[in-house]
Every structure is written in C-alpha cells, then in structure tokens.
C-alpha atoms as a PDB file:
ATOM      1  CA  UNK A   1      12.067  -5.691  -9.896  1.00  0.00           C
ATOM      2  CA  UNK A   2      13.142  -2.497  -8.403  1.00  0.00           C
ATOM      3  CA  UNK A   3      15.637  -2.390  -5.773  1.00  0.00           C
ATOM      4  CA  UNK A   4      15.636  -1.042  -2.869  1.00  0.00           C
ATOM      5  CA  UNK A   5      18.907   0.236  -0.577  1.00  0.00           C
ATOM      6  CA  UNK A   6      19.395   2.266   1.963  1.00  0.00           C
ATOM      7  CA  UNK A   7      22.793   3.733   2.658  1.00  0.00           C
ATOM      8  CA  UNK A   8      23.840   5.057   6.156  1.00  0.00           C
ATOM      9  CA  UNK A   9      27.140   7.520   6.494  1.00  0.00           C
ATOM     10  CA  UNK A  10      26.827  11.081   7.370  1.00  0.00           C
ATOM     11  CA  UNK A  11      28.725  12.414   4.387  1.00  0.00           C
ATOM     12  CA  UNK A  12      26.134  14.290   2.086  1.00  0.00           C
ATOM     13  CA  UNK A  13      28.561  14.435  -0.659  1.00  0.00           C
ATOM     14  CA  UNK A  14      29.415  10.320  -0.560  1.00  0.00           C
ATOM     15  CA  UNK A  15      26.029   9.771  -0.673  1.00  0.00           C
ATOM     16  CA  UNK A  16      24.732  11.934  -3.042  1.00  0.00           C
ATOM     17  CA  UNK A  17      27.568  11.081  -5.503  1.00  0.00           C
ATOM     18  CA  UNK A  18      26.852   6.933  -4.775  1.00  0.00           C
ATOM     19  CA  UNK A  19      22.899   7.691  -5.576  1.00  0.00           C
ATOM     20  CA  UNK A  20      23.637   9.572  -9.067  1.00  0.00           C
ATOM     21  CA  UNK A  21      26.028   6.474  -9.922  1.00  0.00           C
ATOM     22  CA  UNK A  22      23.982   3.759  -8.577  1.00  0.00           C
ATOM     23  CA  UNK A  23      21.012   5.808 -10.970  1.00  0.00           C
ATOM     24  CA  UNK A  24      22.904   5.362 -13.994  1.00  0.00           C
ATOM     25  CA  UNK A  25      23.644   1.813 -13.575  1.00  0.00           C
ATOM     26  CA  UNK A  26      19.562   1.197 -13.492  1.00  0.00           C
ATOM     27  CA  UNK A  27      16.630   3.380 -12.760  1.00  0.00           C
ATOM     28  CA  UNK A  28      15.311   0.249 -11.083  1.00  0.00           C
ATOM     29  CA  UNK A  29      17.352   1.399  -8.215  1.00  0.00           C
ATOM     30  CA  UNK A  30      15.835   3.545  -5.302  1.00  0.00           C
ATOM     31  CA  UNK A  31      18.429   5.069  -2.928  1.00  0.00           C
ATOM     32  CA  UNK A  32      17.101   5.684   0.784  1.00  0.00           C
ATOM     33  CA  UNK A  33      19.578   7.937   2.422  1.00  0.00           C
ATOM     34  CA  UNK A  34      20.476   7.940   6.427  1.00  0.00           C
ATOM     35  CA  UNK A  35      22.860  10.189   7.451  1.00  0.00           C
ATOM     36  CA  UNK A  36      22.904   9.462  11.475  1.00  0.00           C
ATOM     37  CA  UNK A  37      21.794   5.995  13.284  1.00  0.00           C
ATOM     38  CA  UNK A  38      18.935   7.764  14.234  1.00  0.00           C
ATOM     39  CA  UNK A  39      17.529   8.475  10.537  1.00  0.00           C
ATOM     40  CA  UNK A  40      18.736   4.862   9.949  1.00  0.00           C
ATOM     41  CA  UNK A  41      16.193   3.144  12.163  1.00  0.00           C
ATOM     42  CA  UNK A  42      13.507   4.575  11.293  1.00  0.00           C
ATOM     43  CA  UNK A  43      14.419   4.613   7.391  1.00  0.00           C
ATOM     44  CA  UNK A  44      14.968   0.630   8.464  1.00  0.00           C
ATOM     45  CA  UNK A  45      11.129   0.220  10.029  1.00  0.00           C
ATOM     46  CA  UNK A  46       9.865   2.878   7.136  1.00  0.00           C
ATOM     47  CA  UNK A  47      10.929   0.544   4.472  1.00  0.00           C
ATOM     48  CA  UNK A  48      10.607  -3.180   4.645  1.00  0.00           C
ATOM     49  CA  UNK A  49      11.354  -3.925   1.551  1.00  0.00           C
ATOM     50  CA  UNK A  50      15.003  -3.111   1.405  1.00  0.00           C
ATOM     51  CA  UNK A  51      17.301  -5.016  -1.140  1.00  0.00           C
ATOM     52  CA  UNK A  52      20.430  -4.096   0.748  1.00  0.00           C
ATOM     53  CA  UNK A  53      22.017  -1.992   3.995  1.00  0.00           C
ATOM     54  CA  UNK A  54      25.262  -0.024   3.236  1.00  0.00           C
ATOM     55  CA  UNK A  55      26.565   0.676   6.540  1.00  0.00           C
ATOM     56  CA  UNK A  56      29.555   2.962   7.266  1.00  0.00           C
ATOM     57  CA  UNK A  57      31.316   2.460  10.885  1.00  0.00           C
ATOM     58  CA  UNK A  58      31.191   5.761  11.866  1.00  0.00           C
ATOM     59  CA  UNK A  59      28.175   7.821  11.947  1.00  0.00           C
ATOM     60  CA  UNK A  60      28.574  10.545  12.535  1.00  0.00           C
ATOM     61  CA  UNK A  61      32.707  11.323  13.114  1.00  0.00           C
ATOM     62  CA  UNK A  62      35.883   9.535  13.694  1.00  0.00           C
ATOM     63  CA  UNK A  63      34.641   6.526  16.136  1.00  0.00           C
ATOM     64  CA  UNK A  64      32.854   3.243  15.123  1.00  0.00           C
ATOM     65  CA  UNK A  65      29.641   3.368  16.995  1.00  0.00           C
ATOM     66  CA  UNK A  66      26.947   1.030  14.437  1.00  0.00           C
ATOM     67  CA  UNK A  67      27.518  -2.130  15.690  1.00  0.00           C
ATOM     68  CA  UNK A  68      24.665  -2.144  17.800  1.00  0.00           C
ATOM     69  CA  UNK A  69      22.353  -1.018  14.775  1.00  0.00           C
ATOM     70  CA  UNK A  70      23.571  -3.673  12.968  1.00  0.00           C
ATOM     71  CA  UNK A  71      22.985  -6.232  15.458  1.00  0.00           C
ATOM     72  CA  UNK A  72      19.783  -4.593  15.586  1.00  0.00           C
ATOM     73  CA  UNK A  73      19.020  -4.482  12.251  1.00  0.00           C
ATOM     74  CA  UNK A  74      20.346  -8.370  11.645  1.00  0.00           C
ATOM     75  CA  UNK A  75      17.838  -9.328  13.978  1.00  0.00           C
ATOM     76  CA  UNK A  76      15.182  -9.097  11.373  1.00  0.00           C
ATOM     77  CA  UNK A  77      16.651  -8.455   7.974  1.00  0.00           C
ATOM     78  CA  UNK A  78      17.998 -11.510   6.231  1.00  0.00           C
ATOM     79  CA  UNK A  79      19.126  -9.297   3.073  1.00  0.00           C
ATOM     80  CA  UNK A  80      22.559  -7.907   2.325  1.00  0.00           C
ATOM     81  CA  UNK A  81      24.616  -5.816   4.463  1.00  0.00           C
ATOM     82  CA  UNK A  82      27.933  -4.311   3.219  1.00  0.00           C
ATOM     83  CA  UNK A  83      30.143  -3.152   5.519  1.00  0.00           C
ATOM     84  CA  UNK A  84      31.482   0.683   4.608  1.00  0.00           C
ATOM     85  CA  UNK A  85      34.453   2.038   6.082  1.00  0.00           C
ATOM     86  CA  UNK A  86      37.978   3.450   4.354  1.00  0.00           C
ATOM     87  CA  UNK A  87      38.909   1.262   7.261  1.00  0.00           C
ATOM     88  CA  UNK A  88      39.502  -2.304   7.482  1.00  0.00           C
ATOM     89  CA  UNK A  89      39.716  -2.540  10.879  1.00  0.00           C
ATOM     90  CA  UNK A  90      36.405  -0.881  11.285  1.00  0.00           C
ATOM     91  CA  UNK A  91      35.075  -3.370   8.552  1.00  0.00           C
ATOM     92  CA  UNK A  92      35.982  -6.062  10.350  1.00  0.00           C
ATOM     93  CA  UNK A  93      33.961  -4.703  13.466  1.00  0.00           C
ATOM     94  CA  UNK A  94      30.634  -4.178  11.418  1.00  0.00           C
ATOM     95  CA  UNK A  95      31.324  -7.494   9.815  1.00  0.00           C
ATOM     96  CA  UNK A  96      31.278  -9.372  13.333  1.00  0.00           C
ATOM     97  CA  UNK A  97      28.235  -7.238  14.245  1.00  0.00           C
ATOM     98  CA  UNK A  98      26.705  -8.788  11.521  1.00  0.00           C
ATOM     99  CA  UNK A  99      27.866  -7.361   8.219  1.00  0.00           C
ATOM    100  CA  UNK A 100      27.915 -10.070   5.195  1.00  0.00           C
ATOM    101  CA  UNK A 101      30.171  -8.187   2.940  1.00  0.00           C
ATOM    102  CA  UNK A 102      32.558  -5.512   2.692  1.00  0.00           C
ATOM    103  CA  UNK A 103      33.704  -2.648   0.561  1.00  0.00           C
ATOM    104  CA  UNK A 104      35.877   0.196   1.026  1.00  0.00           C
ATOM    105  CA  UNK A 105      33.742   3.837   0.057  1.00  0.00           C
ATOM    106  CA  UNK A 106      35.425   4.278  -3.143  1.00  0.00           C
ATOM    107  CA  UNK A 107      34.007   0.921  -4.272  1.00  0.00           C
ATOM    108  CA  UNK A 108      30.332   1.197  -2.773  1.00  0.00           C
ATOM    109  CA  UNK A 109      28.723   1.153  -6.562  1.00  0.00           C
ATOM    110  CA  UNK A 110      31.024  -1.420  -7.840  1.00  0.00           C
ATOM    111  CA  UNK A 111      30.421  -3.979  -4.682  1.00  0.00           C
ATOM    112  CA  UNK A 112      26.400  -3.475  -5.409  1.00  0.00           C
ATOM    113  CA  UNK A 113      26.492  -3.926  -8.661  1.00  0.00           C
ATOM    114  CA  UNK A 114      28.313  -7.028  -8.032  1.00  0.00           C
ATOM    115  CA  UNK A 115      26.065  -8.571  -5.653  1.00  0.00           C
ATOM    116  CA  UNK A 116      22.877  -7.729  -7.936  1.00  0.00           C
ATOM    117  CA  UNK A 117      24.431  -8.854 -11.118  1.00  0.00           C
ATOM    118  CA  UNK A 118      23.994  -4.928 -12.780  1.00  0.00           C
END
C-alpha cells in the first residue's frame, strides 16, 4: 500500500529535505507538496486518497493563519493530521482546529514513521 501525504509549509528547503527522508524510509511513500493554503486546497480536492496532512501554522510568514483550512479540511478527511510548528503554542491552535497529533519540524519524519509503523 503506498502512502500518500501531503505536507503544507512554505519553506522549500523543509520540505524538500522531509521528502528525500521520508523516500528513504520507503519508496511506498508519495510526498505532495503545498507551499501556501492556496496550493493546499486544491492539492487537498486533487488527491483524495491522502494517508496523512502535515500542517505547519504559518503559511506563509510569522502569523498562524491555517486554522480555518484545517477546519476545512477536517470536515471531510477522517485521516491523520499532524500539527507542524517549532511552536507549541501554535500547535496547540492547529490542534483545536482540528489537528490529531503534533510534532515539532525537526521531528516531521520521525512522528510519520511512527504513526505508520515504518
């Protein structure tokens, strides 16, 4: 079964360095990239078979403004969604929005290979 996840946060270099790890824990992995709420919705409708939603707080800049895509999104995926942020305070505000678990960025990989047994 190949897994599916799409990861939103507007750093290029995060992402790109999370898809080459998450690639050499299994090539059953597919990484869908977002890098601004508006690439996230429609990578969300493009792809209805997603495994998991990595979801960083603030995309793009400083401010937490993807609560109301995750509310969004929660509305009709039942899958994971990991909460992303360096911040725990910001964590905790995706995780209300509807968030069911939460890593900090520097433990992205580790989180989904816990969830997915990998």
């Amino acid at each position: 079964m190949k897994l599916k996840i799409l990861i939103i946060e507007d750093s290029e270099t995060l992402q790109d360095g999370w898809k080459e790890s998450l690639l050499r824990v299994t090539p059953l992995i597919e990484v869908i990239q977002a890098f601004s709420i508006k690439e996230a919705e429609k990578a969300f409708s493009d792809n209805s078979d997603l495994s998991a939603i990595a979801v960083d707080a603030c995309v793009p800049g400083a401010y937490p403004n993807t609560m109301e895509l995750v509310k969004k999104i929660r509305k009709s995926f039942l899958g994971h969604m990991i909460a992303l942020s360096s911040s725990d305070i910001f964590n905790e505000m995706i995780l209300e929005a509807g968030c069911n678990h939460k890593t900090t960025k520097q433990k992205l990989v580790n989180k989904i290979k816990d969830i997915f047994d990998l």
